[in-house]
Each structure stands twice: as structure tokens, then as C-alpha cells.
C-alpha atoms as a PDB file:
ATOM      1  CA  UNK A   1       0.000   0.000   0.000  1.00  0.00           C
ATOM      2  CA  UNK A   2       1.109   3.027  -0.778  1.00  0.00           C
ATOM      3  CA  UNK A   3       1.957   5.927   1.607  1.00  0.00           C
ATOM      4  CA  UNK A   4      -0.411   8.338   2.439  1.00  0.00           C
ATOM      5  CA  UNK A   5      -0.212  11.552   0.538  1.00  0.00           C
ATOM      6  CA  UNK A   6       0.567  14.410   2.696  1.00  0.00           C
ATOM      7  CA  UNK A   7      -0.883  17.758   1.805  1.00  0.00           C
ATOM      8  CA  UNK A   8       0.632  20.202  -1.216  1.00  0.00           C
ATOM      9  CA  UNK A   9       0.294  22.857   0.433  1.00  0.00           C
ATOM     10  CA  UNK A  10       3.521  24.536   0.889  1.00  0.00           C
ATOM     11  CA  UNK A  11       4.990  26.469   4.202  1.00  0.00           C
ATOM     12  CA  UNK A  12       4.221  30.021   4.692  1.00  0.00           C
ATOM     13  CA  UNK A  13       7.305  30.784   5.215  1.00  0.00           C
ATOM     14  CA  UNK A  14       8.492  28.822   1.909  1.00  0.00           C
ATOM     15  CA  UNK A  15       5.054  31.234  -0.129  1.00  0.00           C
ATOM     16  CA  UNK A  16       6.086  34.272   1.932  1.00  0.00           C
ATOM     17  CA  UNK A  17       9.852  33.725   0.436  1.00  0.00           C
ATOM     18  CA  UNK A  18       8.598  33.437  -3.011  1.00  0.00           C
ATOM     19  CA  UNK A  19       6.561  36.284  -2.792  1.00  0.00           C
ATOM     20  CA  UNK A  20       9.500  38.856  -1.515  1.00  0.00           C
ATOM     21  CA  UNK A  21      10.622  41.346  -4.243  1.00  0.00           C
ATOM     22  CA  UNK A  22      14.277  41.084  -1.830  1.00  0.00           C
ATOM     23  CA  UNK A  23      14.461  37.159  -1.864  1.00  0.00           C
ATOM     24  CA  UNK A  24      16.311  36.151  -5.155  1.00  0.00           C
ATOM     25  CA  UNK A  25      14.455  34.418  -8.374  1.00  0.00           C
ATOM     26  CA  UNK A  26      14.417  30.566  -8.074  1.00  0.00           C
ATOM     27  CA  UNK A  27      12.286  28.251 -10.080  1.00  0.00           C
ATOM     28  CA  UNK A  28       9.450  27.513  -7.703  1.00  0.00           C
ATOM     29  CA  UNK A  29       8.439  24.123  -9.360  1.00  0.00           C
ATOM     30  CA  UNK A  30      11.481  22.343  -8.311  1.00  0.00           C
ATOM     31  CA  UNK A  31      12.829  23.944  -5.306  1.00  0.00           C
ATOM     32  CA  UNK A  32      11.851  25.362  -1.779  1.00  0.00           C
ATOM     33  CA  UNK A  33      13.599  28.591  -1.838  1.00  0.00           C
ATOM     34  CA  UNK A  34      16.471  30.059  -3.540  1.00  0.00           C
ATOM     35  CA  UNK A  35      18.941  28.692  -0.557  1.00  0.00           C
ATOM     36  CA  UNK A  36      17.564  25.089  -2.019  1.00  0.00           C
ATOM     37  CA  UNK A  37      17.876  25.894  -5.578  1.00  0.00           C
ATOM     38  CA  UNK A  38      21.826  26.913  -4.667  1.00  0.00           C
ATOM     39  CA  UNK A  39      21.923  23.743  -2.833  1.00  0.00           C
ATOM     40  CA  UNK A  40      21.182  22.053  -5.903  1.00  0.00           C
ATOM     41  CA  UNK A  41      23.779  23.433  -8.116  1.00  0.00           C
ATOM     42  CA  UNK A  42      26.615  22.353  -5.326  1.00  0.00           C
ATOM     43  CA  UNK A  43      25.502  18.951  -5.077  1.00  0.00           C
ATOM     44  CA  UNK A  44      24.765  18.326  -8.552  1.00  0.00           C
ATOM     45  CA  UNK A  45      28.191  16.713  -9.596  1.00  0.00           C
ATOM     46  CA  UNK A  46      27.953  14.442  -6.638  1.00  0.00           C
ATOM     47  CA  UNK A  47      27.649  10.585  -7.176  1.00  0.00           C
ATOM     48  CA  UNK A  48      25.587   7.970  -6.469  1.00  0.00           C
ATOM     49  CA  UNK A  49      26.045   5.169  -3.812  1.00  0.00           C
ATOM     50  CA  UNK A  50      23.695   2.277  -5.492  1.00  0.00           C
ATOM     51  CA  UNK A  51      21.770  -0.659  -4.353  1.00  0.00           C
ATOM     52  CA  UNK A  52      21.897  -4.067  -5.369  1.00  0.00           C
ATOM     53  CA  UNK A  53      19.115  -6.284  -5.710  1.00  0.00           C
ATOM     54  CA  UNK A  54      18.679  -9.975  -4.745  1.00  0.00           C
ATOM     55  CA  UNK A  55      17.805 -12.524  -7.418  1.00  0.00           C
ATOM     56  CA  UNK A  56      18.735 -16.237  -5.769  1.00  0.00           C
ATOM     57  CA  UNK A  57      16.525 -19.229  -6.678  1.00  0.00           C
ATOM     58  CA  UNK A  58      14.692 -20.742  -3.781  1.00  0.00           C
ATOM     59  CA  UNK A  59      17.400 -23.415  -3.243  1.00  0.00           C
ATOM     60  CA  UNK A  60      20.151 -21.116  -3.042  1.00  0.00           C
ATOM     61  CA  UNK A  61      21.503 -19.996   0.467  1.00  0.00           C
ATOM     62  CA  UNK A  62      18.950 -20.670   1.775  1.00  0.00           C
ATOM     63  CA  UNK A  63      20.216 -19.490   5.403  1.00  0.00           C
ATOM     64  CA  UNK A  64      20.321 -15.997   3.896  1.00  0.00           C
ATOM     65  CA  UNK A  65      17.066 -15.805   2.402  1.00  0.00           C
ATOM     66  CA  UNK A  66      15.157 -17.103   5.385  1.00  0.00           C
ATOM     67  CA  UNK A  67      16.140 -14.535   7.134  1.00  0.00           C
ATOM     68  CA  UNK A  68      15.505 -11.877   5.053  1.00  0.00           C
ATOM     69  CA  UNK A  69      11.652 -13.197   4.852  1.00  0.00           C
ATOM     70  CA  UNK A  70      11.783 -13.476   8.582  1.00  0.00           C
ATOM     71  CA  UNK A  71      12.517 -10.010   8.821  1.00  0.00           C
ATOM     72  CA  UNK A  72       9.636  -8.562   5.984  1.00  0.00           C
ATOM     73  CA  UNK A  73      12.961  -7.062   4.207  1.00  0.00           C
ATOM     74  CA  UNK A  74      11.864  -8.459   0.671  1.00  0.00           C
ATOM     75  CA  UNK A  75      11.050  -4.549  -0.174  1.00  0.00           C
ATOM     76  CA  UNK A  76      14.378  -3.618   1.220  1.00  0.00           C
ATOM     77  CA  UNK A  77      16.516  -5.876  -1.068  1.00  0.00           C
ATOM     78  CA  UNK A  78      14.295  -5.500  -4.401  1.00  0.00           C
ATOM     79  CA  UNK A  79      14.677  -2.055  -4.856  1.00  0.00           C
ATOM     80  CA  UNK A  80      14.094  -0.322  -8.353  1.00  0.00           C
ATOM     81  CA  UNK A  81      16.645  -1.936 -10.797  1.00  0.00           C
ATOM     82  CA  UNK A  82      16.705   1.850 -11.937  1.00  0.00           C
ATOM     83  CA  UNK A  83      16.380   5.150 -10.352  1.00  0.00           C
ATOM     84  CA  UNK A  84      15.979   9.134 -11.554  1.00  0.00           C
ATOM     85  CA  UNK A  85      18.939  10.618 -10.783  1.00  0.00           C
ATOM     86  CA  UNK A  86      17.307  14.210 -11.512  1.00  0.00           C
ATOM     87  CA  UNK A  87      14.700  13.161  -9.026  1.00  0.00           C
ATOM     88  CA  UNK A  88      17.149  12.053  -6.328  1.00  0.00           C
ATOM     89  CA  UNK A  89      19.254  15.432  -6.562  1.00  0.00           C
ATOM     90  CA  UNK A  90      15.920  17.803  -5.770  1.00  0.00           C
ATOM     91  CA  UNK A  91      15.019  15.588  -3.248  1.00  0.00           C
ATOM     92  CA  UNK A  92      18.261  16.213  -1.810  1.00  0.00           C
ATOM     93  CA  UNK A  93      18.654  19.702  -2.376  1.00  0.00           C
ATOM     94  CA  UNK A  94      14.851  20.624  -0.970  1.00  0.00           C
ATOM     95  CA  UNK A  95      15.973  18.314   1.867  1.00  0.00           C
ATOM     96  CA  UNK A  96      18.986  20.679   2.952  1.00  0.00           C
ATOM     97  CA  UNK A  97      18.518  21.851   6.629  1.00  0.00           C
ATOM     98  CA  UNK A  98      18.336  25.557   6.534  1.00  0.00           C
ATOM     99  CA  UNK A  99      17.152  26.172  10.188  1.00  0.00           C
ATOM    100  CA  UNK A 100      19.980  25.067  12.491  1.00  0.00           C
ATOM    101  CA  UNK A 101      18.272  23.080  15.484  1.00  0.00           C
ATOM    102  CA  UNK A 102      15.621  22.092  13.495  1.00  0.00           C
ATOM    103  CA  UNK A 103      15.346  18.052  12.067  1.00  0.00           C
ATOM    104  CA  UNK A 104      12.620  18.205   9.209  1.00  0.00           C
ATOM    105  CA  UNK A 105      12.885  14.630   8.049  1.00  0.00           C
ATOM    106  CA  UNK A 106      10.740  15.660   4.170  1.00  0.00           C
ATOM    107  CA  UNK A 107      11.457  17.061   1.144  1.00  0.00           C
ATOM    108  CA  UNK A 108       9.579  18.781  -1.271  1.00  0.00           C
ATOM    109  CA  UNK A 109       9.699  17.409  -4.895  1.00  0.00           C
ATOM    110  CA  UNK A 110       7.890  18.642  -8.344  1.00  0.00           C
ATOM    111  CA  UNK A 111       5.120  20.429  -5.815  1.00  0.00           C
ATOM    112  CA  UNK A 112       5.044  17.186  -3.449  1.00  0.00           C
ATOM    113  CA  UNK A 113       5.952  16.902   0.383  1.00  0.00           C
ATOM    114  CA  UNK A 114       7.969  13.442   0.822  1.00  0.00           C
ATOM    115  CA  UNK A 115       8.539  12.614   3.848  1.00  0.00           C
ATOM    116  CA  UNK A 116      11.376  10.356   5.115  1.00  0.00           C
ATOM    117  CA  UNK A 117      11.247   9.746   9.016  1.00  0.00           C
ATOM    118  CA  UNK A 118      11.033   6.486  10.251  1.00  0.00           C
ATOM    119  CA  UNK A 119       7.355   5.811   9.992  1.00  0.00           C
ATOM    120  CA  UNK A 120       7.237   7.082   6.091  1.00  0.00           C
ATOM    121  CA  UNK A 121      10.327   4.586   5.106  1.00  0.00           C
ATOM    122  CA  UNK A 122       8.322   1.917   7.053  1.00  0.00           C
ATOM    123  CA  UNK A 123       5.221   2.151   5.524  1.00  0.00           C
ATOM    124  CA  UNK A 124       7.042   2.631   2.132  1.00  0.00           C
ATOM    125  CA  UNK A 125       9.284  -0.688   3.036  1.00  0.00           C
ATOM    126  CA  UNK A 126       5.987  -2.915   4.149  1.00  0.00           C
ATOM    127  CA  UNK A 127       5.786  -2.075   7.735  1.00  0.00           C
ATOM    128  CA  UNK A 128       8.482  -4.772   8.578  1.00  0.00           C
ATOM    129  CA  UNK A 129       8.893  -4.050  11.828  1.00  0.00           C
ATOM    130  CA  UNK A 130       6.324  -2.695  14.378  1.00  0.00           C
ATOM    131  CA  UNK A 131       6.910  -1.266  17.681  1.00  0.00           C
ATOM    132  CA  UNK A 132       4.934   0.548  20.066  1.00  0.00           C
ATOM    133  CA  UNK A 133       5.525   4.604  21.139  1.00  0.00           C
ATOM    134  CA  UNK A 134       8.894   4.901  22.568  1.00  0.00           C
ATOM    135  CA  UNK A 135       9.887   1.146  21.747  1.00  0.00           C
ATOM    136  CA  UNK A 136      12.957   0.717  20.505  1.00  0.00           C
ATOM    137  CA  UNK A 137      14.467  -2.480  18.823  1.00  0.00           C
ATOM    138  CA  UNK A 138      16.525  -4.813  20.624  1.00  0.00           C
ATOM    139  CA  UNK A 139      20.115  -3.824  18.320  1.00  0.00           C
ATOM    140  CA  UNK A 140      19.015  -0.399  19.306  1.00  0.00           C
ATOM    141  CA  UNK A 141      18.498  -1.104  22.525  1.00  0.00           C
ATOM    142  CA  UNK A 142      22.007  -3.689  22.787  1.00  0.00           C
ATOM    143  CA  UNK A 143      24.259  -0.527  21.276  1.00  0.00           C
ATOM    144  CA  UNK A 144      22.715   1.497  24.377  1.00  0.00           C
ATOM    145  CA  UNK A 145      23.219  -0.246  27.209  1.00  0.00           C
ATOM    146  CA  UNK A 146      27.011  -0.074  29.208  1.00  0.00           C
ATOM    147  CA  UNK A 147      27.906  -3.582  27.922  1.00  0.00           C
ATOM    148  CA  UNK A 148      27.507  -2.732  24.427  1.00  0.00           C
ATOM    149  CA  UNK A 149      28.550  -6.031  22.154  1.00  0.00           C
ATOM    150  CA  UNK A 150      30.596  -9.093  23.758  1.00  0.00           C
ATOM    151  CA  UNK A 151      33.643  -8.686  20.591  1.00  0.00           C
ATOM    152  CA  UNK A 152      35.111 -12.395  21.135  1.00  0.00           C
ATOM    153  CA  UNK A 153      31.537 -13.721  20.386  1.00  0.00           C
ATOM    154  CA  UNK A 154      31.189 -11.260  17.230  1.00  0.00           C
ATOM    155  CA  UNK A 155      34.199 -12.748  16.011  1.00  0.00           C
ATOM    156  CA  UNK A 156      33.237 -16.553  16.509  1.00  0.00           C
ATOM    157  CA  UNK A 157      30.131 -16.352  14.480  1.00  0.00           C
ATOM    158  CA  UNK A 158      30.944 -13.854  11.637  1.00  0.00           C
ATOM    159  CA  UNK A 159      34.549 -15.018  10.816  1.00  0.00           C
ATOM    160  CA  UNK A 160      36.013 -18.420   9.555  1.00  0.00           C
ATOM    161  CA  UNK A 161      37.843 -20.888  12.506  1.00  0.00           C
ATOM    162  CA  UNK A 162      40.868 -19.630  13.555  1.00  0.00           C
ATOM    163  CA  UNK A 163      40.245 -16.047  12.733  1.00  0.00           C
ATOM    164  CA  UNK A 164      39.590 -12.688  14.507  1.00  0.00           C
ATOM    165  CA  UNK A 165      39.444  -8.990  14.800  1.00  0.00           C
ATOM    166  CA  UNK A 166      42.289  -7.114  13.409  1.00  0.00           C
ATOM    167  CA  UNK A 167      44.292  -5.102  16.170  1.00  0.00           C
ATOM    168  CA  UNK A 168      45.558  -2.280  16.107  1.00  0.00           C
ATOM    169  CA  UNK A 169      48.969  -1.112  17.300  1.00  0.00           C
ATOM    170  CA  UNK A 170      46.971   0.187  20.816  1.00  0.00           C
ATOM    171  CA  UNK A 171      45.658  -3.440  21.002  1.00  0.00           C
ATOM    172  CA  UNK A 172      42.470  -2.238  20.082  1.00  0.00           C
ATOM    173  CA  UNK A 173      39.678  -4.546  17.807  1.00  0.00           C
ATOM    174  CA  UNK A 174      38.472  -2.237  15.117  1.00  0.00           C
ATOM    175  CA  UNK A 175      37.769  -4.356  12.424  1.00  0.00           C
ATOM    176  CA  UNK A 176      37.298  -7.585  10.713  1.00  0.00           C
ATOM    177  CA  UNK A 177      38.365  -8.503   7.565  1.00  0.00           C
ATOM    178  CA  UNK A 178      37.009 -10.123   4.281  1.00  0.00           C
ATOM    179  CA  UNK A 179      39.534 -12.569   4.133  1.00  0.00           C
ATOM    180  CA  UNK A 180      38.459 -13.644   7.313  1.00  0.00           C
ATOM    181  CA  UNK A 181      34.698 -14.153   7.102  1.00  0.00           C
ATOM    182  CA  UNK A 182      32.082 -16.939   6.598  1.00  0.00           C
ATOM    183  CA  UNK A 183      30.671 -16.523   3.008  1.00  0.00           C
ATOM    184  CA  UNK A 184      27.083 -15.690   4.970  1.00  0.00           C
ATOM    185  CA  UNK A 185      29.132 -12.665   6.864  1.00  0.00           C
ATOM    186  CA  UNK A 186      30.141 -11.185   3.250  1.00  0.00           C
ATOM    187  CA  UNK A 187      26.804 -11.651   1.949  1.00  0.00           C
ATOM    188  CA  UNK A 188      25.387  -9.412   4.704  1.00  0.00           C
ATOM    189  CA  UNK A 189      28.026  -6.986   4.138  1.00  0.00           C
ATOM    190  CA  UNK A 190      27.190  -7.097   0.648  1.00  0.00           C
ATOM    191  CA  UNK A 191      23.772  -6.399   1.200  1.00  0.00           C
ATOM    192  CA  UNK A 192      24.043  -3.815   3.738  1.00  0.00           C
ATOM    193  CA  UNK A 193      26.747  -1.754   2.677  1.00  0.00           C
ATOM    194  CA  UNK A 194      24.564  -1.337  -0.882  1.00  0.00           C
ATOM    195  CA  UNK A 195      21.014  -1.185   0.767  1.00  0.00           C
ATOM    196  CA  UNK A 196      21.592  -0.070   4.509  1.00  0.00           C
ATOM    197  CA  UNK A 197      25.086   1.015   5.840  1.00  0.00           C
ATOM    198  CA  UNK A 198      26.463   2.599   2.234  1.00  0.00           C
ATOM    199  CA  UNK A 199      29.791   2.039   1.879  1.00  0.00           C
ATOM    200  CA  UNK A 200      31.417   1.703  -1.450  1.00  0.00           C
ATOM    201  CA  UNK A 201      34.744   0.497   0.857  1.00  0.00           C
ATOM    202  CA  UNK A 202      34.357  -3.119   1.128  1.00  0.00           C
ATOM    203  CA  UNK A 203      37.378  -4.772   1.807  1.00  0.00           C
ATOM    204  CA  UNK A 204      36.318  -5.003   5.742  1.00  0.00           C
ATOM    205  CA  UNK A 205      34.163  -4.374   8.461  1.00  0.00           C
ATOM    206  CA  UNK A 206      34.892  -2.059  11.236  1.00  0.00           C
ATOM    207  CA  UNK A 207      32.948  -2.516  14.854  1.00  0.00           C
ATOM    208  CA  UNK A 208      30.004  -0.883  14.781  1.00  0.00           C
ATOM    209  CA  UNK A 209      29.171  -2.499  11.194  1.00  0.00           C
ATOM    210  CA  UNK A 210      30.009  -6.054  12.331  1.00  0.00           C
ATOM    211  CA  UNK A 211      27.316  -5.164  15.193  1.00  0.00           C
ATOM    212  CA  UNK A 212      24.737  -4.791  12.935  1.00  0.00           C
ATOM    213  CA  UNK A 213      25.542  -8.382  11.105  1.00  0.00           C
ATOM    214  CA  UNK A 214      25.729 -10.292  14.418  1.00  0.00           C
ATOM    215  CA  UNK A 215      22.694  -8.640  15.397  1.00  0.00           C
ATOM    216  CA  UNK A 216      21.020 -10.070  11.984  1.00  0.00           C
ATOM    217  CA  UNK A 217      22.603 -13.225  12.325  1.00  0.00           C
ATOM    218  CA  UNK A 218      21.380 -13.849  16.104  1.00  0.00           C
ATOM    219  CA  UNK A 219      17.871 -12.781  15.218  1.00  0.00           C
ATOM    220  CA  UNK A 220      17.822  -9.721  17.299  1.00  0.00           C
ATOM    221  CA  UNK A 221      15.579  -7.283  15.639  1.00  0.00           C
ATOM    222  CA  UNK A 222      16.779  -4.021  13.695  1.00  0.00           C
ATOM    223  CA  UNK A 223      14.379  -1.077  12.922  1.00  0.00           C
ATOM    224  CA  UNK A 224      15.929  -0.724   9.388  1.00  0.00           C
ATOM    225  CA  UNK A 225      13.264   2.033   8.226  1.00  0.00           C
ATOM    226  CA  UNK A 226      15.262   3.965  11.588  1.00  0.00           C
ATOM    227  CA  UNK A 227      18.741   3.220  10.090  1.00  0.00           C
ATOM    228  CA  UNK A 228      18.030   4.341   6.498  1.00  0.00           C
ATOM    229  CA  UNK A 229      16.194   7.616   7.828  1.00  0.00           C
ATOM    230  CA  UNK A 230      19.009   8.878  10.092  1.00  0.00           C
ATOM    231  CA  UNK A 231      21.192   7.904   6.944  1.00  0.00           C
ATOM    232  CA  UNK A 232      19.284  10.129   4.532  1.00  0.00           C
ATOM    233  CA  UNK A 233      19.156  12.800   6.893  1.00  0.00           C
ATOM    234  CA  UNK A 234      22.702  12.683   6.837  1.00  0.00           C
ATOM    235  CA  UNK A 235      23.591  12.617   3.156  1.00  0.00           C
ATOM    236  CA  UNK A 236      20.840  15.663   3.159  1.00  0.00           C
ATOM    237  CA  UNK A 237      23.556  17.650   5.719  1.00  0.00           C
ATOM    238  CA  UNK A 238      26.627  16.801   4.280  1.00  0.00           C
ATOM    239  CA  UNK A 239      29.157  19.872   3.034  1.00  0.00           C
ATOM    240  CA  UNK A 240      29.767  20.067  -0.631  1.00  0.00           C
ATOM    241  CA  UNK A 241      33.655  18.970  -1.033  1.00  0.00           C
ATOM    242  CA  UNK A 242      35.676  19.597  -4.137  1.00  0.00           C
ATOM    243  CA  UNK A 243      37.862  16.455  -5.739  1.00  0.00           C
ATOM    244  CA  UNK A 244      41.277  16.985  -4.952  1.00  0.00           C
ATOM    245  CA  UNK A 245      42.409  16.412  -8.478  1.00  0.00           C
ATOM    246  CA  UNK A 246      39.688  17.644 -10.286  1.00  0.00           C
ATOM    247  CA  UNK A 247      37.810  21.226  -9.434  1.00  0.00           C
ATOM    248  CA  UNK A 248      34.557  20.065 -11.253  1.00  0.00           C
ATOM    249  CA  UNK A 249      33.984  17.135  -9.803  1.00  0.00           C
ATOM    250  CA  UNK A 250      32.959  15.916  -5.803  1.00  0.00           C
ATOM    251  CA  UNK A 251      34.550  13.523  -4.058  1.00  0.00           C
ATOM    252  CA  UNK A 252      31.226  12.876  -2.492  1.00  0.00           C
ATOM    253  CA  UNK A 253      28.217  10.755  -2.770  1.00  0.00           C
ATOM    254  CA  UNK A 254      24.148  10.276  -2.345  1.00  0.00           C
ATOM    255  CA  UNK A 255      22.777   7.342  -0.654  1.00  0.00           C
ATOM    256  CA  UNK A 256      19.335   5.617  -1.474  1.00  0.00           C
ATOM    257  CA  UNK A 257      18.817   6.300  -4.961  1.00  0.00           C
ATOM    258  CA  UNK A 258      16.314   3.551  -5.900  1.00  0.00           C
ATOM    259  CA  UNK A 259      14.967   4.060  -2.570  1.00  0.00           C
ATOM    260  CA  UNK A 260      14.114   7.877  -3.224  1.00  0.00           C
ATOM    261  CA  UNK A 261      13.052   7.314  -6.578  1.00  0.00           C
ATOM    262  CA  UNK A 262      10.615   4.754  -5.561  1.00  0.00           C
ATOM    263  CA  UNK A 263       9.550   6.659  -2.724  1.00  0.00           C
ATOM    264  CA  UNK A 264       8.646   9.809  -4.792  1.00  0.00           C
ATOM    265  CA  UNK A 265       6.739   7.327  -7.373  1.00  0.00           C
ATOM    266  CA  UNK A 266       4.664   6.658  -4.162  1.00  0.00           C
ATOM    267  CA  UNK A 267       3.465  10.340  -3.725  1.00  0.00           C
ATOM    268  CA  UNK A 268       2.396  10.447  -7.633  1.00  0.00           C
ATOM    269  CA  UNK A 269       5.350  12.206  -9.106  1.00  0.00           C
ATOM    270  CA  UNK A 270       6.618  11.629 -12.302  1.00  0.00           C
ATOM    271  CA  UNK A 271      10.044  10.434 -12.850  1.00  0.00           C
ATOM    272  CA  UNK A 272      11.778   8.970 -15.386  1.00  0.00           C
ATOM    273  CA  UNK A 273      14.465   5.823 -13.842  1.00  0.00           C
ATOM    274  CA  UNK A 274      17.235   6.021 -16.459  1.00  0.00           C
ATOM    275  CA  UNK A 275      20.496   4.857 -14.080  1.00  0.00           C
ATOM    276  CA  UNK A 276      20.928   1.250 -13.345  1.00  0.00           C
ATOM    277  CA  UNK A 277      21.327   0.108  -9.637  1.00  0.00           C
ATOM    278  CA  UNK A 278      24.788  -2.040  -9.176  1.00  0.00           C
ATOM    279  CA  UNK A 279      24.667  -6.122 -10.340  1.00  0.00           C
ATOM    280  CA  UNK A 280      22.340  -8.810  -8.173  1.00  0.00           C
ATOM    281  CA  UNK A 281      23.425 -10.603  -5.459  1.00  0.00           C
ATOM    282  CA  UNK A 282      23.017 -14.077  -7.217  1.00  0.00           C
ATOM    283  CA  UNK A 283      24.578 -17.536  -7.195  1.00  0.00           C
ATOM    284  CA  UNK A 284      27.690 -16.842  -9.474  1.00  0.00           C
ATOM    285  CA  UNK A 285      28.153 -12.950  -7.535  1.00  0.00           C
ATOM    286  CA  UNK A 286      28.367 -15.331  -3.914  1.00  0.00           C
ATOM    287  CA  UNK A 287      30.882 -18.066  -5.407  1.00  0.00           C
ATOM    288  CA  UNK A 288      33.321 -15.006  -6.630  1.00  0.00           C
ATOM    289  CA  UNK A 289      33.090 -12.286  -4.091  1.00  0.00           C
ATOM    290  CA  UNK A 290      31.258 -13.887  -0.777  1.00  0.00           C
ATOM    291  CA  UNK A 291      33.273 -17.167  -0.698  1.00  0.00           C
ATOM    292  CA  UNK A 292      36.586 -17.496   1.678  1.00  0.00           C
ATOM    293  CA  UNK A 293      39.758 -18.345  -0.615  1.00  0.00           C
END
């Protein structure tokens, strides 16, 4: 089911700005205010961090795909196989935080409010977990409490015998590498660091990362639609960087592309998906990239 649509009407301090012979021109279809529209323009070279989808045959890992269903995520890791990158940057650029102290977790996109808290990206996503007021899931409520994660027992179930954290020269376990996971751990990782926790650095896992797969792997349930909101919230915030090599370009990057474009489908406006998301997670992508060597 779709989300429901939230009203067009626009803030009166978004109609008051328009109307202000001292506030500059802007075009008014496609941005809040002038400060978006600006927003826009510095953001527009950026890249895209994009999802993968999963296509594995009933019979295949089986382990992993139970426990996706288990968890409703089937939404989460069938995204759209392309997304509007046009779309994505104005949803981005009308979702820049221009009052300081103030978390407005929407957009506004081709004359539509979008939201994106936690309760928009669940309905969007299938509801796939429910809580009550105030509830919190249990990974959220494991990172809170004083004991945190027990490290030796992350390390036993997502790595291969005989392997561990990698220290660092303080003696300190930061971070587990590929070469030293189960082919299950580097699926997860796979399919989090596309869909979830976007990371185009794959090569390992630091702490708080490996958290989240142990949590998934011991059943302990994860509000994703909560992840993927703070996440978005985040790319919406983040300072415009330059490349160091080349003036034109950013060395930065957009999460959720075929999540947004979706998302924006869902409130009736028109886009047009012309960028591919990255290749499946299939059979032949687990034997070559997920499997220890």
C-alpha cells in the first residue's frame, strides 16, 4: 500500500519567500527557496552510492534468504533496478537543513511533500517491523546499554575458525576482515553496505558495522526504516567537497537512490528511472566475491 499523501500545500514561510521582491528568483516548481535551488547546483556533480538487488533461486543460500523473509525485508533488497537521478538530486537539495536546530525529516519534490522519518520509510518498506511509542528495537536497545557487544563472540560467528578482529597497534579490535569471514558474513556486508550502511569500501568491516551483522545473524531485531532515515538525513547535511584532483567534480556521494526514486513514485510524481542500480546478489556474484579463498 502506498503511503499516504501528505498535503501540497507549501509552508508560509516557503510562499512568503517566493513572494518577496528582496528574496532572489528561483524556479518555484522544483525547489523550496532560492537557498535550495543553490543547494542544488553544489551537489549536482555528486555521485551515487547504489543498491543491489537480490535474485537467488529458492534453493540457493537458503540461510540468507530465510532470514531476510523473517525479517519482511523483501522490499528492502528489491529495490528499483533503476532510479531518476534528476529526481534524487531535488530531493536532496529541498531536503537541505536551513534552520539550524531544526530536524525536518521531508522534502519537497515537483510540488510534493515526501517525507522520510522512520514511519514514512516503514510504511514505504511494508511495515516490517512494528513497535509501540517509545519502543525501541533490541540492536538499538544492545548498542545502548554499558555492555555494548561481547567482541570475542562477534568474532566466533561472523569469521572463519581460527580467525579474529584485526588489532591495532593500541591493542584495540576495530575491524574484521574479508579474508576472514564466513561466506554468509560477506553476503550481509554485501547487502548492507549497498542497501543499509552505504559504503562503497568493502574490503572489511569495522565494529560498529560487524554489530549490525551479528545482530542479523542472532535474530535480534533491527528497525531498518530507523537506520536508512538517520542515513538520509545525513547525506541531506553533508558539506559540498571539491575532488582533490579535479575542481569540477565531488569527491562525495548520495545514498538511497532507488529508494528515493521509488519513494517519490509513491506520492504520484513523475520520474523517469534512467540509471541502473549495481549487479544482483546471485549464485555466481556469492561463489566469486562472498566465498573465503
Amino acid at each position: 500500500m502506498a503511503p499516504k499523501k501528505l498535503s501540497m500545500k507549501r509552508s508560509r514561510r516557503d510562499t512568503a519567500a517566493e513572494g518577496s521582491s528582496a528574496t532572489p528568483k528561483f524556479d518555484s516548481h522544483r525547489f523550496r527557496s532560492a537557498e535550495h535551488q543553490q543547494r542544488f547546483e553544489a551537489i549536482k556533480g555528486w555521485l551515487f552510492h547504489r543498491k543491489r538487488r537480490v535474485q537467488l533461486r529458492e534453493d540457493e543460500y537458503t540461510d540468507f534468504q530465510e532470514e531476510i523473509s523473517r525479517r519482511h525485508w523483501t522490499s528492502l533488497v528489491t529495490p528499483m533496478a533503476k532510479f531518476d537521478p534528476e529526481i534524487v538530486l531535488e530531493f536532496y537539495a529541498n531536503a537541505w537543513p536551513t534552520e539550524e536546530g531544526v530536524r525536518d525529516m521531508r522534502s519537497w519534490v515537483r510540488g510534493q511533500w515526501i517525507p522520510f522519518d522512520t514511519d514514512a520509510l516503514s510504511q514505504f518498506l511494508g511495515d516490517p517491523l512494528v513497535l509501540e511509542e517509545g519502543q525501541q528495537c533490541e540492536f538499538s536497545q544492545r548498542r545502548n546499554r554499558a555492555d555494548v557487544f561481547d567482541e570475542e563472540a562477534i568474532a566466533q560467528l561472523l569469521c572463519t575458525p581460527g580467525q579474529d578482529f584485526a588489532w591495532t597497534a593500541a591493542g584495540r579490535q576495530v575491524r574484521i576482515m574479508r579474508t576472514s569471514m564466513t561466506t554468509l558474513t560477506q553476503t550481509w556486508m554485501t547487502l548492507l553496505l549497498s542497501n543499509v550502511l552505504l559504503s562503497d569500501h568493502n574490503s572489511d568491516l569495522h565494529l560498529p558495522k560487524c554489530q549490525l551483522v551479528y545482530a542479523i545473524l542472532t535474530r535480534m531485531s533491527v528497525h531498518v526504516a530507523q537506520v536508512i532515515a538517520d542515513a538520509i538525513y545525513l547525506f541531506a547535511g553533508m558539506p559540498p567537497t571539491r575532488h582533490p584532483l579535479d575542481p569540477d567534480k565531488s569527491n562525495k556521494a548520495l545514498g538511497f537512490p532507488a529508494l528515493i526514486t521509488g519513494l517519490c513514485q509513491s506520492f504520484e510524481v513523475p520520474v523517469t528511472p534512467s540509471m541502473v542500480v549495481r549487479p544482483p546478489i546471485t549464485r555466481a556474484f556469492i561463489e566469486k566475491y562472498c566465498t573465503p579463498r
